[in-house]
C-alpha atoms as a PDB file:
ATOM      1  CA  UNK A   1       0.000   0.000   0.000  1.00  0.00           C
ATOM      2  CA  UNK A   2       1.419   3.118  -0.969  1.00  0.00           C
ATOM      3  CA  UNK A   3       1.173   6.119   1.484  1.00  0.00           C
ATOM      4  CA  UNK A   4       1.869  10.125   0.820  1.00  0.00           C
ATOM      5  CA  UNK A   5       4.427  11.137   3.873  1.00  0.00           C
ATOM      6  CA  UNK A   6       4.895  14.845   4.299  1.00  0.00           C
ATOM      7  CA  UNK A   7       8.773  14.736   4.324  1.00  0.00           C
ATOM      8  CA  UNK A   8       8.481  13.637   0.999  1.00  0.00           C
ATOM      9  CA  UNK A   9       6.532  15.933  -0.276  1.00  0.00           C
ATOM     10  CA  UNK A  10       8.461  19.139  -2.055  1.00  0.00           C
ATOM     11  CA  UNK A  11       5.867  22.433  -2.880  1.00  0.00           C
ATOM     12  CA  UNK A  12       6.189  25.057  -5.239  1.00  0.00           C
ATOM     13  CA  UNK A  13       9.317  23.179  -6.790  1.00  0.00           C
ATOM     14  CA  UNK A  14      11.364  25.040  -9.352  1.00  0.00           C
ATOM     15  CA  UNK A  15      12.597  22.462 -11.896  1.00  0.00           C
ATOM     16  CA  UNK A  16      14.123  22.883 -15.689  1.00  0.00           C
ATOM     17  CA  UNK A  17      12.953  19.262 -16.955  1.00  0.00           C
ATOM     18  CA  UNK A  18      11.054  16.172 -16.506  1.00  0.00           C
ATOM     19  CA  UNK A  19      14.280  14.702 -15.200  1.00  0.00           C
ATOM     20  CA  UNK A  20      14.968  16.851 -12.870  1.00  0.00           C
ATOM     21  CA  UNK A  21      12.095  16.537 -10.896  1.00  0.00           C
ATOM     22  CA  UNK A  22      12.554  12.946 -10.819  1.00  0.00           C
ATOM     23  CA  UNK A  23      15.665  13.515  -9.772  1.00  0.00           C
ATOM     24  CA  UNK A  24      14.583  15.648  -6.727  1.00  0.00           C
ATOM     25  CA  UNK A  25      12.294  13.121  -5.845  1.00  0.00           C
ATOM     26  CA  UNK A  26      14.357  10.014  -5.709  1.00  0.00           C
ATOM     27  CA  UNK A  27      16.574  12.361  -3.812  1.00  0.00           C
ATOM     28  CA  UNK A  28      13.943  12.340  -1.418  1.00  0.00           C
ATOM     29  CA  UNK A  29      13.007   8.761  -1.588  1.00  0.00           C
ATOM     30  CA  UNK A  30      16.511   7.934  -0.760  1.00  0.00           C
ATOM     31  CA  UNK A  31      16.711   9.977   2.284  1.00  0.00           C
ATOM     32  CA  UNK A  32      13.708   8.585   3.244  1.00  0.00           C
ATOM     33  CA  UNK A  33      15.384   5.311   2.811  1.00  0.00           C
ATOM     34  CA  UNK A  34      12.920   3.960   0.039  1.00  0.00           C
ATOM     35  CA  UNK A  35      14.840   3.713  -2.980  1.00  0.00           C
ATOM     36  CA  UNK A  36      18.668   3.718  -4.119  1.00  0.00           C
ATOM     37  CA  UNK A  37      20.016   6.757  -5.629  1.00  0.00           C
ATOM     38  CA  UNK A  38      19.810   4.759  -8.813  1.00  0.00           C
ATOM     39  CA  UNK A  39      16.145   4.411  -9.101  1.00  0.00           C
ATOM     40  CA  UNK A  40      16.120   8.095 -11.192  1.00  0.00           C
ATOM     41  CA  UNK A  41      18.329   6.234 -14.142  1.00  0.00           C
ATOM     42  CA  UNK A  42      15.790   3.685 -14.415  1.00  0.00           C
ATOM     43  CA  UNK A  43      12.860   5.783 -13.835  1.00  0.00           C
ATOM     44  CA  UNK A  44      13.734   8.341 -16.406  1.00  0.00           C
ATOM     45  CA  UNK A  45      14.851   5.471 -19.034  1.00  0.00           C
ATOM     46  CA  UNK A  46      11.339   4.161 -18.857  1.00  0.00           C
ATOM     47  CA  UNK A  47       9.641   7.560 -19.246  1.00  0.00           C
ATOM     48  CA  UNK A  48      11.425   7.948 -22.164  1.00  0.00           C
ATOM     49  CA  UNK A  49      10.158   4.406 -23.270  1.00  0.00           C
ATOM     50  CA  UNK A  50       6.264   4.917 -21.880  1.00  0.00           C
ATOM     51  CA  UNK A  51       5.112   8.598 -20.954  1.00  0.00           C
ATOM     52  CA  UNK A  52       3.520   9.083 -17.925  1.00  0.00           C
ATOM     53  CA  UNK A  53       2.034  12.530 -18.504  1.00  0.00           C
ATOM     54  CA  UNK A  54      -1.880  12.606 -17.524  1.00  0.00           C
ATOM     55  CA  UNK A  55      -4.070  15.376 -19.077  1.00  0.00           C
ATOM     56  CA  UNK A  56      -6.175  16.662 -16.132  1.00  0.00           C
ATOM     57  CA  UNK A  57      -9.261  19.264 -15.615  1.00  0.00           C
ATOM     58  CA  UNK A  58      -7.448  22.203 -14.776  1.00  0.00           C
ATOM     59  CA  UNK A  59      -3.630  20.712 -15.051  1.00  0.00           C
ATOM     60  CA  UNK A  60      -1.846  18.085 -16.473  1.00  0.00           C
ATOM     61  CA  UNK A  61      -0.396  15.644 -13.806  1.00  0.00           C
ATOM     62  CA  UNK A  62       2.380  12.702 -14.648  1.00  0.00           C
ATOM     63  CA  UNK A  63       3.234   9.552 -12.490  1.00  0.00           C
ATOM     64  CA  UNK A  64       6.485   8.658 -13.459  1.00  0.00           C
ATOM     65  CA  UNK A  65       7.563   5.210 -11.783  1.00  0.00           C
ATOM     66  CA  UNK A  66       9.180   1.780 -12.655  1.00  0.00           C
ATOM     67  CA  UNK A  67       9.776  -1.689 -11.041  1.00  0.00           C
ATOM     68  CA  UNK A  68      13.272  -2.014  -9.967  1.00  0.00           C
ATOM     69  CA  UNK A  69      14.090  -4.457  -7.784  1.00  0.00           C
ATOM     70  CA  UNK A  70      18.096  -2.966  -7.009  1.00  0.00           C
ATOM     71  CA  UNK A  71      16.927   0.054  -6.405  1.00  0.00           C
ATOM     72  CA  UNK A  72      13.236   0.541  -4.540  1.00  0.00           C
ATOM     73  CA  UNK A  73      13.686  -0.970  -0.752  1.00  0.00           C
ATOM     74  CA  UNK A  74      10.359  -0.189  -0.086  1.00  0.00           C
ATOM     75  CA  UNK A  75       7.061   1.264  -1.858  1.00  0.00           C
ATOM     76  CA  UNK A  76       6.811   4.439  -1.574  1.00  0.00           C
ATOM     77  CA  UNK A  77       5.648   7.548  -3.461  1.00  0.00           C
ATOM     78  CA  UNK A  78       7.523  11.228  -3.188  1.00  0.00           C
ATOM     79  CA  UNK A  79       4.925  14.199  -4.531  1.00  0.00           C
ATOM     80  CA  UNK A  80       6.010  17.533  -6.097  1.00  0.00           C
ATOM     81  CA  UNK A  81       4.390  20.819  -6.889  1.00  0.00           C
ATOM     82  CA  UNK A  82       5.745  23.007  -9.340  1.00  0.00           C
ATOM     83  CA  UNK A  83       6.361  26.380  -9.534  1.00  0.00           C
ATOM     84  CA  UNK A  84       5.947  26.181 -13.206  1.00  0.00           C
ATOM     85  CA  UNK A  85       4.883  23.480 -14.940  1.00  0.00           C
ATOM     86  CA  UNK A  86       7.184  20.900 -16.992  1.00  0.00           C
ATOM     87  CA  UNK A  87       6.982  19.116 -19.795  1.00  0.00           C
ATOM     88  CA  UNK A  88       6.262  15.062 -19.594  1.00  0.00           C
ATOM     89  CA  UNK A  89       4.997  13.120 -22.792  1.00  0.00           C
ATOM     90  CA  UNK A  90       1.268  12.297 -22.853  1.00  0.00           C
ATOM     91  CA  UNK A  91       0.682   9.062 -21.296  1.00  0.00           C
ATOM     92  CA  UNK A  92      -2.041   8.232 -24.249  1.00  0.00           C
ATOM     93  CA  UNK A  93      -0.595  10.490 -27.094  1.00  0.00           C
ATOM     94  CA  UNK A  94       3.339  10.003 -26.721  1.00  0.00           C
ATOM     95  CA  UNK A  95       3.852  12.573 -29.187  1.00  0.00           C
ATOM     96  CA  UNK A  96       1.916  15.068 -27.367  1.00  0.00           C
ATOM     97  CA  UNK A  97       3.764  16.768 -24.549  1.00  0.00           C
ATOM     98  CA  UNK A  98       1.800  18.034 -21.447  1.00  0.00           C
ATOM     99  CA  UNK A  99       3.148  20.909 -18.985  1.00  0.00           C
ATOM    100  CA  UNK A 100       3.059  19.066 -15.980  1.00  0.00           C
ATOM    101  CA  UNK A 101       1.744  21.014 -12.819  1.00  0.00           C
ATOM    102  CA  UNK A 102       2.348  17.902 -10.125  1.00  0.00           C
ATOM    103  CA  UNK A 103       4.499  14.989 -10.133  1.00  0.00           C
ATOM    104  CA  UNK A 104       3.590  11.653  -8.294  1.00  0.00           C
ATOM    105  CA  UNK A 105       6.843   9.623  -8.507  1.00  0.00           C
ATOM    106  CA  UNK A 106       6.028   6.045  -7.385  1.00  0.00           C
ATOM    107  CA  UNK A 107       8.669   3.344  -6.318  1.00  0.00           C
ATOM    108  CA  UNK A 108       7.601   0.220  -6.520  1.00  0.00           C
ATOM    109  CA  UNK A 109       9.461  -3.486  -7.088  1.00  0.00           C
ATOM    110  CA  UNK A 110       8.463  -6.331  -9.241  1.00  0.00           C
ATOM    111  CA  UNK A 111       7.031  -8.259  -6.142  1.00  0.00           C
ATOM    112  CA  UNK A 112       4.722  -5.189  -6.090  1.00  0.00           C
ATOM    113  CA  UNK A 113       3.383  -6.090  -9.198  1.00  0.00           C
ATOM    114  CA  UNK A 114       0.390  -7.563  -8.579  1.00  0.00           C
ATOM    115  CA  UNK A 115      -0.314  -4.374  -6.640  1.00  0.00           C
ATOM    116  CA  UNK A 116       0.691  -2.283  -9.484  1.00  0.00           C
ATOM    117  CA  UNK A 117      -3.177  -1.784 -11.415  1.00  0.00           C
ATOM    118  CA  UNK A 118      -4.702  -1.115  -7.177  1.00  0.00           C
ATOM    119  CA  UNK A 119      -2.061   1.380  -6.525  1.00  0.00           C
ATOM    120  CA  UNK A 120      -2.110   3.239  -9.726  1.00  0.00           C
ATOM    121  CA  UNK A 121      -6.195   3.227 -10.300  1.00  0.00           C
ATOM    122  CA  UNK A 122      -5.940   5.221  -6.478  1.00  0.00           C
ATOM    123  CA  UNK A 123      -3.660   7.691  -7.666  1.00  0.00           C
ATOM    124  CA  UNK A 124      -5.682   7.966 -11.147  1.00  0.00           C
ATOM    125  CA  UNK A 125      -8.992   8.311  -9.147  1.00  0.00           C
ATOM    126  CA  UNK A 126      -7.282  11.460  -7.464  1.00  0.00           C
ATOM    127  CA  UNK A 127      -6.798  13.111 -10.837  1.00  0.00           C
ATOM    128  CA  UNK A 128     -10.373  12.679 -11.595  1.00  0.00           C
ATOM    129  CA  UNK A 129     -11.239  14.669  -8.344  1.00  0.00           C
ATOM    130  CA  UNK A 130     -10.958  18.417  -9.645  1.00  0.00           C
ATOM    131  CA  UNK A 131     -11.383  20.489  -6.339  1.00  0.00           C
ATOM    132  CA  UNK A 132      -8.966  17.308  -4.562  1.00  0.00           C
ATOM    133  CA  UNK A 133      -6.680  18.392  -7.011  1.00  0.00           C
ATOM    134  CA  UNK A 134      -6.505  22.194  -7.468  1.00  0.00           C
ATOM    135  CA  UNK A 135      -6.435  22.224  -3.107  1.00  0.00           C
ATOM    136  CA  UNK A 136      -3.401  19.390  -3.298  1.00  0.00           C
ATOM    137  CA  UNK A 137      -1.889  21.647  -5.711  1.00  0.00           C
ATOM    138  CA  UNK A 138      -2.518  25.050  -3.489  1.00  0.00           C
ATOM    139  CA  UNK A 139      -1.125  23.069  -0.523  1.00  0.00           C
ATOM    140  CA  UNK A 140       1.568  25.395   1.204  1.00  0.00           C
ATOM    141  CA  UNK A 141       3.494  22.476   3.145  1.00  0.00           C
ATOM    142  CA  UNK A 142       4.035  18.913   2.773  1.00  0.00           C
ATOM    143  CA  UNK A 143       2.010  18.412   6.369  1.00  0.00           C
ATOM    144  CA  UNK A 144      -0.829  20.534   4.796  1.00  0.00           C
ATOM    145  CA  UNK A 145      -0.522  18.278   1.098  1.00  0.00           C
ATOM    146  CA  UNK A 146      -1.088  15.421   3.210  1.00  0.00           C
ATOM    147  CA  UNK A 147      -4.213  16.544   5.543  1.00  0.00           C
ATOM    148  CA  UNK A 148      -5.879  17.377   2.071  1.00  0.00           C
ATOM    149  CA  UNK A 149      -4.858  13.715   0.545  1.00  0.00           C
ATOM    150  CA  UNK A 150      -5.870  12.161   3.799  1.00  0.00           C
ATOM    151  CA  UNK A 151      -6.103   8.775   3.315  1.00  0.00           C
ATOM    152  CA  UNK A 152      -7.340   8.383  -0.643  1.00  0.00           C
ATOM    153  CA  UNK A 153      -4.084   6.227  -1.390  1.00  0.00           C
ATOM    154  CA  UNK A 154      -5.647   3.807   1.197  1.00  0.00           C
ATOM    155  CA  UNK A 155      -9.220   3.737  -0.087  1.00  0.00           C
ATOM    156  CA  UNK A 156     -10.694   1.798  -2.740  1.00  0.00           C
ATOM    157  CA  UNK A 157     -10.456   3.363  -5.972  1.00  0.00           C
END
C-alpha cells in the first residue's frame, strides 16, 4: 500500500525538466530510505520508453515510476508541486507533450506487481477529483498536502 508522507513531499518546486524533478524526488526517496540513488536512471529510461504525462481538468499531472528491484527498498511515493509546470509526454498520445503542474513519482518493485493496477487506479482516481486536485496543488506544506490527501491512497479506488 502506498502512502503520501509529508517529508516527501516538495511544494512550489522550481525544476528545468522532466528529469529533474525525478531527480529531486528520488533524492527524497533515498533519504527517506525507500529507494537507491539509482532508481532516477531507471525511472527516467522508462519515461522515455512509456510517458507518464496525464491530461487533467485544470492541469496536467504525470506519475512517473518503474519496477526495480536494485533500487526501490520499499514502496513508496515522493509528490512535487511546481512552480511552473514541466513538460512530460502524454501518457495516451506520446507525441503530445503536457506541462506538468504535479508529479507523483512512485517506487515500486516487481514483487509489487500484482499491486501495481490497485495502486495506480488510487492515484488515477485522485486526478479525476478536480477540487482534490486544485487544493493538493494550493497546498503550502508537505504536512498541509497530506491533511488534504488524507487517506485516498488507502481507499478503494
Amino acid at each position: 500500500m502506498l502512502t503520501v508522507l509529508e517529508e516527501n513531499v516538495l511544494i512550489n518546486v522550481e525544476a528545468d525538466s522532466s528529469g529533474e524533478v525525478i531527480r529531486l524526488l528520488t533524492d527524497l526517496l533515498v533519504n527517506s530510505g525507500y529507494v537507491k540513488g539509482e532508481y532516477a536512471d531507471v525511472v527516467i529510461s522508462r519515461e522515455e520508453q512509456y510517458p507518464t504525462g496525464i491530461p487533467t481538468a485544470g492541469l496536467s499531472v504525470a506519475i512517473p515510476h518503474a519496477f526495480a528491484d536494485d533500487c526501490v527498498l520499499e514502496p513508496s511515493v515522493g509528490v512535487a508541486t511546481l512552480a511552473r509546470p514541466v513538460i512530460f509526454k502524454n501518457m495516451f498520445d506520446p507525441d503530445e507533450e503536457l506541462g506538468a503542474a504535479m508529479v507523483f513519482l512512485i517506487a515500486l518493485s516487481s514483487k509489487d506487481k500484482n499491486e501495481q493496477a490497485e495502486n495506480l487506479g488510487r492515484v488515477m482516481s485522485i486526478f479525476s477529483d478536480g477540487d482534490l486536485l486544485s487544493g493538493l496543488y494550493a497546498a503550502k506544506s508537505g504536512h498541509e498536502f497530506v491533511k488534504i490527501m488524507g487517506n485516498r491512497l488507502e481507499a478503494a479506488p
